[in-house]
Every structure is written in C-alpha cells, then in structure tokens.
PDB file of N, CA and C in Angstrom:
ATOM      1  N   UNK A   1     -32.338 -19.580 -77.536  1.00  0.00           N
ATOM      2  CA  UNK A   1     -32.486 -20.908 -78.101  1.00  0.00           C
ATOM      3  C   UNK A   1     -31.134 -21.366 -78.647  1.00  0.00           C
ATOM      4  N   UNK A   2     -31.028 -22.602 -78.447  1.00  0.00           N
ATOM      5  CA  UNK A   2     -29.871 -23.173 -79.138  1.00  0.00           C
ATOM      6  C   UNK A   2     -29.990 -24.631 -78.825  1.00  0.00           C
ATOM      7  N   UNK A   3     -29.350 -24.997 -80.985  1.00  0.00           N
ATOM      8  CA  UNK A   3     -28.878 -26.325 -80.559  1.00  0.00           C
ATOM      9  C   UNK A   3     -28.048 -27.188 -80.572  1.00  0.00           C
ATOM     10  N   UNK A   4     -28.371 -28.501 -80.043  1.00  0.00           N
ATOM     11  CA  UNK A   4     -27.075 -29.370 -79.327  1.00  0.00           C
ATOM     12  C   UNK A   4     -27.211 -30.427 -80.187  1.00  0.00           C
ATOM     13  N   UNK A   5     -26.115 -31.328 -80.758  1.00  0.00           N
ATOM     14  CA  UNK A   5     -26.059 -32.967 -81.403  1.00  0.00           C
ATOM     15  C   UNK A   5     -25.428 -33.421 -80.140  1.00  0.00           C
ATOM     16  N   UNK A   6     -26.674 -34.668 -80.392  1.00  0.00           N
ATOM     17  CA  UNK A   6     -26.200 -35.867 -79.524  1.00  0.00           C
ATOM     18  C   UNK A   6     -24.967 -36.258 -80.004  1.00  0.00           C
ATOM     19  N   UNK A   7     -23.519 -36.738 -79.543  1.00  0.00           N
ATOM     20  CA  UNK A   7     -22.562 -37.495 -80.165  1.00  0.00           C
ATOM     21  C   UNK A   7     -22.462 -38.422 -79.300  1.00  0.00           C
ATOM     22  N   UNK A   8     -22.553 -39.697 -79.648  1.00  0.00           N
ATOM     23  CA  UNK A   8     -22.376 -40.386 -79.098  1.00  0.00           C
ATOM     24  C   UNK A   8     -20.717 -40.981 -78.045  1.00  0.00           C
ATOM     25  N   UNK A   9     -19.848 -40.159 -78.740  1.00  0.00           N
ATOM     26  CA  UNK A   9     -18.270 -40.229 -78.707  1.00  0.00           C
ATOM     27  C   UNK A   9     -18.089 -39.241 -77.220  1.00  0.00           C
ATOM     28  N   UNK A  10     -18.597 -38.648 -77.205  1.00  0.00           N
ATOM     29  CA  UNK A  10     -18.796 -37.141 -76.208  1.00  0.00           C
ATOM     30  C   UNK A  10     -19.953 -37.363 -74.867  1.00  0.00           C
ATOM     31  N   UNK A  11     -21.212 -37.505 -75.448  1.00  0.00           N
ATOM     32  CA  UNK A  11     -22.631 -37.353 -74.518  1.00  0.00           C
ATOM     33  C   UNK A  11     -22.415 -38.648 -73.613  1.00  0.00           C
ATOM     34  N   UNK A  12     -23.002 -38.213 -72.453  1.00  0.00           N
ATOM     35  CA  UNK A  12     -22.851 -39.614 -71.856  1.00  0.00           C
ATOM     36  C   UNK A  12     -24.588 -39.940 -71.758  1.00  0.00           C
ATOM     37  N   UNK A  13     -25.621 -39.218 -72.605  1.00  0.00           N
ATOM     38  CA  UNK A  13     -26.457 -40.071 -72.165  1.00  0.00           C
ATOM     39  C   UNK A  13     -27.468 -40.159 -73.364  1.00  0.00           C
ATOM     40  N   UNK A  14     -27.019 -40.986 -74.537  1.00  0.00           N
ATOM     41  CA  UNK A  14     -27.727 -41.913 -75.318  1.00  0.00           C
ATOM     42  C   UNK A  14     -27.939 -43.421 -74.833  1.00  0.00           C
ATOM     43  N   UNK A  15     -29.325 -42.760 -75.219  1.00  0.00           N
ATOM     44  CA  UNK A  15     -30.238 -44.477 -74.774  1.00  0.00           C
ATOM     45  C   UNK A  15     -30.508 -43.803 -73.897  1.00  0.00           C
ATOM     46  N   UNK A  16     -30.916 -43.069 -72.809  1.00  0.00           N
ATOM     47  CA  UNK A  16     -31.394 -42.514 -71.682  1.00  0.00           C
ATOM     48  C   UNK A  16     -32.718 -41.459 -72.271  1.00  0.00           C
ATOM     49  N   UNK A  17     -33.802 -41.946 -71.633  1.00  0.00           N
ATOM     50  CA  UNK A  17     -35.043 -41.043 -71.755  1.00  0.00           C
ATOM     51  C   UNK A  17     -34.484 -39.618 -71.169  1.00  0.00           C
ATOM     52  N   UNK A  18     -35.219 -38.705 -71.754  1.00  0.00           N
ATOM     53  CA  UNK A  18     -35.133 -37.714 -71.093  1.00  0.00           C
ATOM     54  C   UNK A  18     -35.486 -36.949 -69.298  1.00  0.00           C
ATOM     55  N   UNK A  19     -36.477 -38.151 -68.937  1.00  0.00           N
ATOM     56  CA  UNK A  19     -36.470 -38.143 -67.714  1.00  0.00           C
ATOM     57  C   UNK A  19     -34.994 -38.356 -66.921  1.00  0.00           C
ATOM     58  N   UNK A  20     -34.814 -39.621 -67.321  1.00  0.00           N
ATOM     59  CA  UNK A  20     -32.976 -39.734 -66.762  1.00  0.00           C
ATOM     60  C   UNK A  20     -31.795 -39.123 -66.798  1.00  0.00           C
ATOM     61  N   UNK A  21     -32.243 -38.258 -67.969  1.00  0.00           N
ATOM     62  CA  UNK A  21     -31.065 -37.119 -67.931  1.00  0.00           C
ATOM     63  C   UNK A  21     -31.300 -36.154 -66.892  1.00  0.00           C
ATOM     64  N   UNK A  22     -32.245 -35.999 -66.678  1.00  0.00           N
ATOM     65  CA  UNK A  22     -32.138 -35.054 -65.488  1.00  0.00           C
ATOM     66  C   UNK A  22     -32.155 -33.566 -66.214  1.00  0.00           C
ATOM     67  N   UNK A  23     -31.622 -33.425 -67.531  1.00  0.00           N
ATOM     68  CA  UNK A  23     -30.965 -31.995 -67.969  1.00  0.00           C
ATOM     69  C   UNK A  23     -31.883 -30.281 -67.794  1.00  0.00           C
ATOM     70  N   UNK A  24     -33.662 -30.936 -67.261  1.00  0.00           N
ATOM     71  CA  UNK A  24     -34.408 -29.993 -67.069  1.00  0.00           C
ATOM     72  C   UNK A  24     -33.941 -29.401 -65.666  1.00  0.00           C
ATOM     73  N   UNK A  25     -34.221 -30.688 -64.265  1.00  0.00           N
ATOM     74  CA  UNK A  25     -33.625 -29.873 -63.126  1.00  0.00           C
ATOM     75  C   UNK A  25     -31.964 -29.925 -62.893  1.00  0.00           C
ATOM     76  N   UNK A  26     -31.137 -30.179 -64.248  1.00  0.00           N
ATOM     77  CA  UNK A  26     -29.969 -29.939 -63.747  1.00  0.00           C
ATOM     78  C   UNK A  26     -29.706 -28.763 -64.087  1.00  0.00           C
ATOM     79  N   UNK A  27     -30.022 -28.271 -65.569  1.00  0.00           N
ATOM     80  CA  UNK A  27     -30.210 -26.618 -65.845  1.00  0.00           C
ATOM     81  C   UNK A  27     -30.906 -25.584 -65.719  1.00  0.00           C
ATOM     82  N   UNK A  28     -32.160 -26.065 -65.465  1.00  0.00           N
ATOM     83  CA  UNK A  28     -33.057 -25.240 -66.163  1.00  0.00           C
ATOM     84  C   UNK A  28     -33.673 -24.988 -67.608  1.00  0.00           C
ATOM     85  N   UNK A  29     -32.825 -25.300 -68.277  1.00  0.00           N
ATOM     86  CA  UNK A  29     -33.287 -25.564 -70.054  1.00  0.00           C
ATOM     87  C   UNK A  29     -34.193 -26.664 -70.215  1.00  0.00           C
ATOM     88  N   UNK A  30     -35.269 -25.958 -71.136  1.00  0.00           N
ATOM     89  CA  UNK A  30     -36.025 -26.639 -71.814  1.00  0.00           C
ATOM     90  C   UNK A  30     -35.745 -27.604 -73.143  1.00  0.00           C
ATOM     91  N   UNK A  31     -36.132 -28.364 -73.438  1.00  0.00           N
ATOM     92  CA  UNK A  31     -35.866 -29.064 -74.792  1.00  0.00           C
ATOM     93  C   UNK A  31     -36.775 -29.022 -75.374  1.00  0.00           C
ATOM     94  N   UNK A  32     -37.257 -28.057 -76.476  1.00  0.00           N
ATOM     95  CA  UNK A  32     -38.462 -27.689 -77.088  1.00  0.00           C
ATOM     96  C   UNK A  32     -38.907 -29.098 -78.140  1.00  0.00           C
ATOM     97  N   UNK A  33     -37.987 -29.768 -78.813  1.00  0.00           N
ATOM     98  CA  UNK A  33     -38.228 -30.349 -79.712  1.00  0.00           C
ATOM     99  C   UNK A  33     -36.953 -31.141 -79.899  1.00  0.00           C
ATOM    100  N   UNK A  34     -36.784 -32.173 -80.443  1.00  0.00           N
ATOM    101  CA  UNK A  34     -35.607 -33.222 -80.918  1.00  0.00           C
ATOM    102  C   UNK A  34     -35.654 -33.516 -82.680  1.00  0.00           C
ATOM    103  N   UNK A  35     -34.891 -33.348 -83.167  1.00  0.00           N
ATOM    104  CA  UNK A  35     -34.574 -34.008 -85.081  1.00  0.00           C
ATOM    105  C   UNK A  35     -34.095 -34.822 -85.040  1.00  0.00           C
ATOM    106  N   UNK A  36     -34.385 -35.949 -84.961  1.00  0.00           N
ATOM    107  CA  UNK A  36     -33.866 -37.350 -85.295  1.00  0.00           C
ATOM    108  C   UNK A  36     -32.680 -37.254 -86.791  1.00  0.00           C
ATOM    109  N   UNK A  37     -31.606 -38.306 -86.494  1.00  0.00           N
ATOM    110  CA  UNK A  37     -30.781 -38.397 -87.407  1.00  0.00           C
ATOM    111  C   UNK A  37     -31.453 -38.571 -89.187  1.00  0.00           C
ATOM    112  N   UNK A  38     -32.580 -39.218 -89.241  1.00  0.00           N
ATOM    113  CA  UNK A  38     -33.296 -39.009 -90.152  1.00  0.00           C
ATOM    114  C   UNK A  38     -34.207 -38.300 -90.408  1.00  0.00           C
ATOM    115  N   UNK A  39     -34.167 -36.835 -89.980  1.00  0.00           N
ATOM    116  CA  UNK A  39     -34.955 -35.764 -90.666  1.00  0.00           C
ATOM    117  C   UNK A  39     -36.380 -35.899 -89.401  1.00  0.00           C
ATOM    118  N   UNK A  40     -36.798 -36.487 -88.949  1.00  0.00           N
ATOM    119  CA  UNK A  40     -37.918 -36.647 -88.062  1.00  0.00           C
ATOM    120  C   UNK A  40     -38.071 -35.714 -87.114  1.00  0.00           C
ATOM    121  N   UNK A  41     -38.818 -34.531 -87.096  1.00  0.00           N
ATOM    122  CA  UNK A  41     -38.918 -33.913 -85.568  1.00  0.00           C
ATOM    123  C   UNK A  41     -40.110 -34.168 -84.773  1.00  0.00           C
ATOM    124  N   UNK A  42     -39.471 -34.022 -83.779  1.00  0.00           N
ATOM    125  CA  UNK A  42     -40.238 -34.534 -82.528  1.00  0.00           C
ATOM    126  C   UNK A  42     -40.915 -33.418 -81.627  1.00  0.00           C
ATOM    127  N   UNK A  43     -41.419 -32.555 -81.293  1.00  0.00           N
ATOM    128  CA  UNK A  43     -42.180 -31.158 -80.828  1.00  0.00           C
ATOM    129  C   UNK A  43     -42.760 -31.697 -79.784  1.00  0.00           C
ATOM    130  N   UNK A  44     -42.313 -31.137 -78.719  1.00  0.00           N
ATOM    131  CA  UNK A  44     -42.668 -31.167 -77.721  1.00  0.00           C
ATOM    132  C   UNK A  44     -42.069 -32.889 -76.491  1.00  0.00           C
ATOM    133  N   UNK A  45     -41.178 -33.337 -76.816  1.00  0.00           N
ATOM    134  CA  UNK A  45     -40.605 -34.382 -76.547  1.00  0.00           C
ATOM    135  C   UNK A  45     -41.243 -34.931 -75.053  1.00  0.00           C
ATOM    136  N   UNK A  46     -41.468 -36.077 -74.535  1.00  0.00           N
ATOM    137  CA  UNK A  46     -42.152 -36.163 -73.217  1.00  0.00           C
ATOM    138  C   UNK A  46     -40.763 -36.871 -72.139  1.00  0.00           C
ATOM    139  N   UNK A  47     -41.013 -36.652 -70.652  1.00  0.00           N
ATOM    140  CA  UNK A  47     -40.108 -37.389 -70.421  1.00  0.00           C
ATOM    141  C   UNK A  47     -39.514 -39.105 -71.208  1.00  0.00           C
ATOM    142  N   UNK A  48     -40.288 -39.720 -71.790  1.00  0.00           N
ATOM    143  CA  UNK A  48     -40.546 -41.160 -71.922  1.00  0.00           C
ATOM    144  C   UNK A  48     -39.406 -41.061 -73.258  1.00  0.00           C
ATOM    145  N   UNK A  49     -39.073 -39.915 -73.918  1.00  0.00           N
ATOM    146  CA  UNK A  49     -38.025 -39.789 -75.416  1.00  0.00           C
ATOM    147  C   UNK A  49     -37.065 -40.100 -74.692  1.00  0.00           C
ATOM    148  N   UNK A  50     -36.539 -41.058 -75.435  1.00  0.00           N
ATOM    149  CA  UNK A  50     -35.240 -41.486 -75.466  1.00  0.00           C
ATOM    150  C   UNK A  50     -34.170 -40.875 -76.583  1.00  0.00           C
ATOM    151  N   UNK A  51     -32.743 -40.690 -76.100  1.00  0.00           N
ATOM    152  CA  UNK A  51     -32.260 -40.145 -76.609  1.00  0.00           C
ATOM    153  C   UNK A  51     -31.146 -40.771 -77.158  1.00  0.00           C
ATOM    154  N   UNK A  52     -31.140 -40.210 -78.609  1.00  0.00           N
ATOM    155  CA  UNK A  52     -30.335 -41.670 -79.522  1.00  0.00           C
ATOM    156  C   UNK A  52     -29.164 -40.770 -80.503  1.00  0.00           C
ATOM    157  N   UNK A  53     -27.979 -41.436 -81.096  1.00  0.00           N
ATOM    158  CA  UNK A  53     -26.752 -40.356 -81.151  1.00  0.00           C
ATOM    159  C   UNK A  53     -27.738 -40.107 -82.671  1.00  0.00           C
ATOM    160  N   UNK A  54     -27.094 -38.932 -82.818  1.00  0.00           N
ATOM    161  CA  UNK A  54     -27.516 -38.342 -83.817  1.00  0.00           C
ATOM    162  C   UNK A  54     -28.563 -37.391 -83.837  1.00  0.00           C
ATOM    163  N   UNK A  55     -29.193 -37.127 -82.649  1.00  0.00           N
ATOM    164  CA  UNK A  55     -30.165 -36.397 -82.309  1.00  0.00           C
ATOM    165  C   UNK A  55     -29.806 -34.716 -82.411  1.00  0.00           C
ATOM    166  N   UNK A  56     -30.892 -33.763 -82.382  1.00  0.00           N
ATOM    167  CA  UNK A  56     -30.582 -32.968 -82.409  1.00  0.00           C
ATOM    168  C   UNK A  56     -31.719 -31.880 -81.090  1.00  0.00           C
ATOM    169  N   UNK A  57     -30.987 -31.567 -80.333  1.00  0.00           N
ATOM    170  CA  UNK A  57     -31.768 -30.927 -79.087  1.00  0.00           C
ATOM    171  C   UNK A  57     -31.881 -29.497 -79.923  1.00  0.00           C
ATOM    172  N   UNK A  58     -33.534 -29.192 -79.485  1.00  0.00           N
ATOM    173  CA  UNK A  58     -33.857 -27.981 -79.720  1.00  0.00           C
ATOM    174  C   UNK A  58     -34.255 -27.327 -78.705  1.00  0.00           C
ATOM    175  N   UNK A  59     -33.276 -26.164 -77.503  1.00  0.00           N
ATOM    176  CA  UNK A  59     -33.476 -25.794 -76.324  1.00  0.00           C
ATOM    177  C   UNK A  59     -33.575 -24.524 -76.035  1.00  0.00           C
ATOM    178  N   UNK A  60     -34.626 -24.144 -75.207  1.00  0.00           N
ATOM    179  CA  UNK A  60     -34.962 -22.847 -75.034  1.00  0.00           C
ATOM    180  C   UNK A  60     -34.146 -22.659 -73.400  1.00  0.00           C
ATOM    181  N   UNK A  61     -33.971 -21.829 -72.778  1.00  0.00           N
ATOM    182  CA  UNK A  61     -33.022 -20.817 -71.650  1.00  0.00           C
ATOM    183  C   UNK A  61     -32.372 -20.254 -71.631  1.00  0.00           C
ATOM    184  N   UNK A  62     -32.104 -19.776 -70.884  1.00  0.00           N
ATOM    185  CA  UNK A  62     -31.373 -18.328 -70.405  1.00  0.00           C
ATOM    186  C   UNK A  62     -29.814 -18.370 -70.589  1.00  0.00           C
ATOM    187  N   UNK A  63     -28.851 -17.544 -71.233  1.00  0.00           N
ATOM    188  CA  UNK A  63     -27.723 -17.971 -71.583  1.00  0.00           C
ATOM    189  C   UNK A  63     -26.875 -18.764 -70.256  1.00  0.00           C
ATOM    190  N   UNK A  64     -27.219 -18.522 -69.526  1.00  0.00           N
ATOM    191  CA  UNK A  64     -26.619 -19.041 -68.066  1.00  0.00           C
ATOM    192  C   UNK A  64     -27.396 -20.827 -68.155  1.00  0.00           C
ATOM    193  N   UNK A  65     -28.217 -20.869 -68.970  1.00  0.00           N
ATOM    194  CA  UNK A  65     -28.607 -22.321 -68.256  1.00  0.00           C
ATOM    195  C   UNK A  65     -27.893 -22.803 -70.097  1.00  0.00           C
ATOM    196  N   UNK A  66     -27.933 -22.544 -70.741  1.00  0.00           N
ATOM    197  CA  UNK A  66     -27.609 -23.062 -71.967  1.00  0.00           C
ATOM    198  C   UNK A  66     -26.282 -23.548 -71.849  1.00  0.00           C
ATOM    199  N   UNK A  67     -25.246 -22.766 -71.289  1.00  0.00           N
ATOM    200  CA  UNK A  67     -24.223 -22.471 -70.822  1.00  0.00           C
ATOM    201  C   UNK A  67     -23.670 -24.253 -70.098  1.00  0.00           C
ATOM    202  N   UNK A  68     -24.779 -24.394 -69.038  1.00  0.00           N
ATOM    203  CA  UNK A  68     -24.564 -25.286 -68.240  1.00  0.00           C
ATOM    204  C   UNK A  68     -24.964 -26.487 -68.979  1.00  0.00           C
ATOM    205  N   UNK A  69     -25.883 -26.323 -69.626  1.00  0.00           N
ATOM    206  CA  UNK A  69     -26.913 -27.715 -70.818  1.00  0.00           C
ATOM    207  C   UNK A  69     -25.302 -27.938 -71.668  1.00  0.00           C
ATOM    208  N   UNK A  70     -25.011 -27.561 -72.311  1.00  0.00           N
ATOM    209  CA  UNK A  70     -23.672 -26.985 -73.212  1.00  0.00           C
ATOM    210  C   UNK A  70     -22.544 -28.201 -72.461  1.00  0.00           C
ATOM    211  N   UNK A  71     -22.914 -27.887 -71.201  1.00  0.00           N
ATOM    212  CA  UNK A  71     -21.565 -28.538 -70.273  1.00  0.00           C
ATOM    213  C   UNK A  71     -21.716 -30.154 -70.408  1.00  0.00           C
ATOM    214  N   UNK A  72     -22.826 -29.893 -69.632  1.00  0.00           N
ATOM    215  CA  UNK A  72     -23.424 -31.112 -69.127  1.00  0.00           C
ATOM    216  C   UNK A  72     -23.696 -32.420 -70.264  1.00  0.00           C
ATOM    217  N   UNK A  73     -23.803 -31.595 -71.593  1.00  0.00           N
ATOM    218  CA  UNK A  73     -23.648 -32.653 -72.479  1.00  0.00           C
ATOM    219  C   UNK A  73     -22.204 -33.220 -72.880  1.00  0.00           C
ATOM    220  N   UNK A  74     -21.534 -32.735 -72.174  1.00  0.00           N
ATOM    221  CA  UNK A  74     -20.159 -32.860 -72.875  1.00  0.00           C
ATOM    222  C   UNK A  74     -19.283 -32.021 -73.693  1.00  0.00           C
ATOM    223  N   UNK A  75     -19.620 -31.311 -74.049  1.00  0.00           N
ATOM    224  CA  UNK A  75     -19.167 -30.280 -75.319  1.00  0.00           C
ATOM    225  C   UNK A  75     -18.169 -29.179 -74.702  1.00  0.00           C
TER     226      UNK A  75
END
C-alpha cells in the first residue's frame, strides 16, 4: 500500500474521473480510497470520482505496479 497527493503543479490528471485516468489498466494498482483536501474520505472510489488537487490516493499493488502508479502520476 501506498500513498500518492494529487499536485496539481506535477499530476496531469486533476479534474479527470478516475475512469479517464486509466491508472487501473495502466498499472495494475488499485485505489482503495481517496482523502479529500478537507479531511473527507472516500472508500471505495467509483470510476465516476473525479480527481481534484489536493487529493490523497490510497493504493493497494505490487511494488512493481506502485512503482509505475508513482510514475505515471508524475512524481
């Protein structure tokens, strides 16, 4: 498990549902849950979450796909 902040300065995909990211079949990682910049968690997120800076990805996979999630956000 590990997690990721949205930055908006970095990520290229705030404002993009999670369907549009693609980040499930681009890694393999799961996104168990999201923390909104104001304390809000979100469990179990559906494609339809949109993703807004300040967020906080809560992701389950294999160090090899985290690795790539890691990338793919920018970081």
């Amino acid at each position: 498990m590990e997690e990721f902040l949205i930055d908006p300065q970095i990520c290229p995909f705030v404002g993009q549902s999670l369907r549009e990211t693609n980040l499930r079949s681009q890694t393999g990682a799961l996104v168990l849950a999201i923390r909104r910049y104001d304390g809000t968690l979100l469990g179990g997120p559906t494609g339809d979450t949109l993703l807004q800076a300040g967020d906080l990805l809560i992701c389950m996979g294999t160090a090899s796909q985290l690795r790539r999630l890691h990338h793919i956000l920018g970081y």
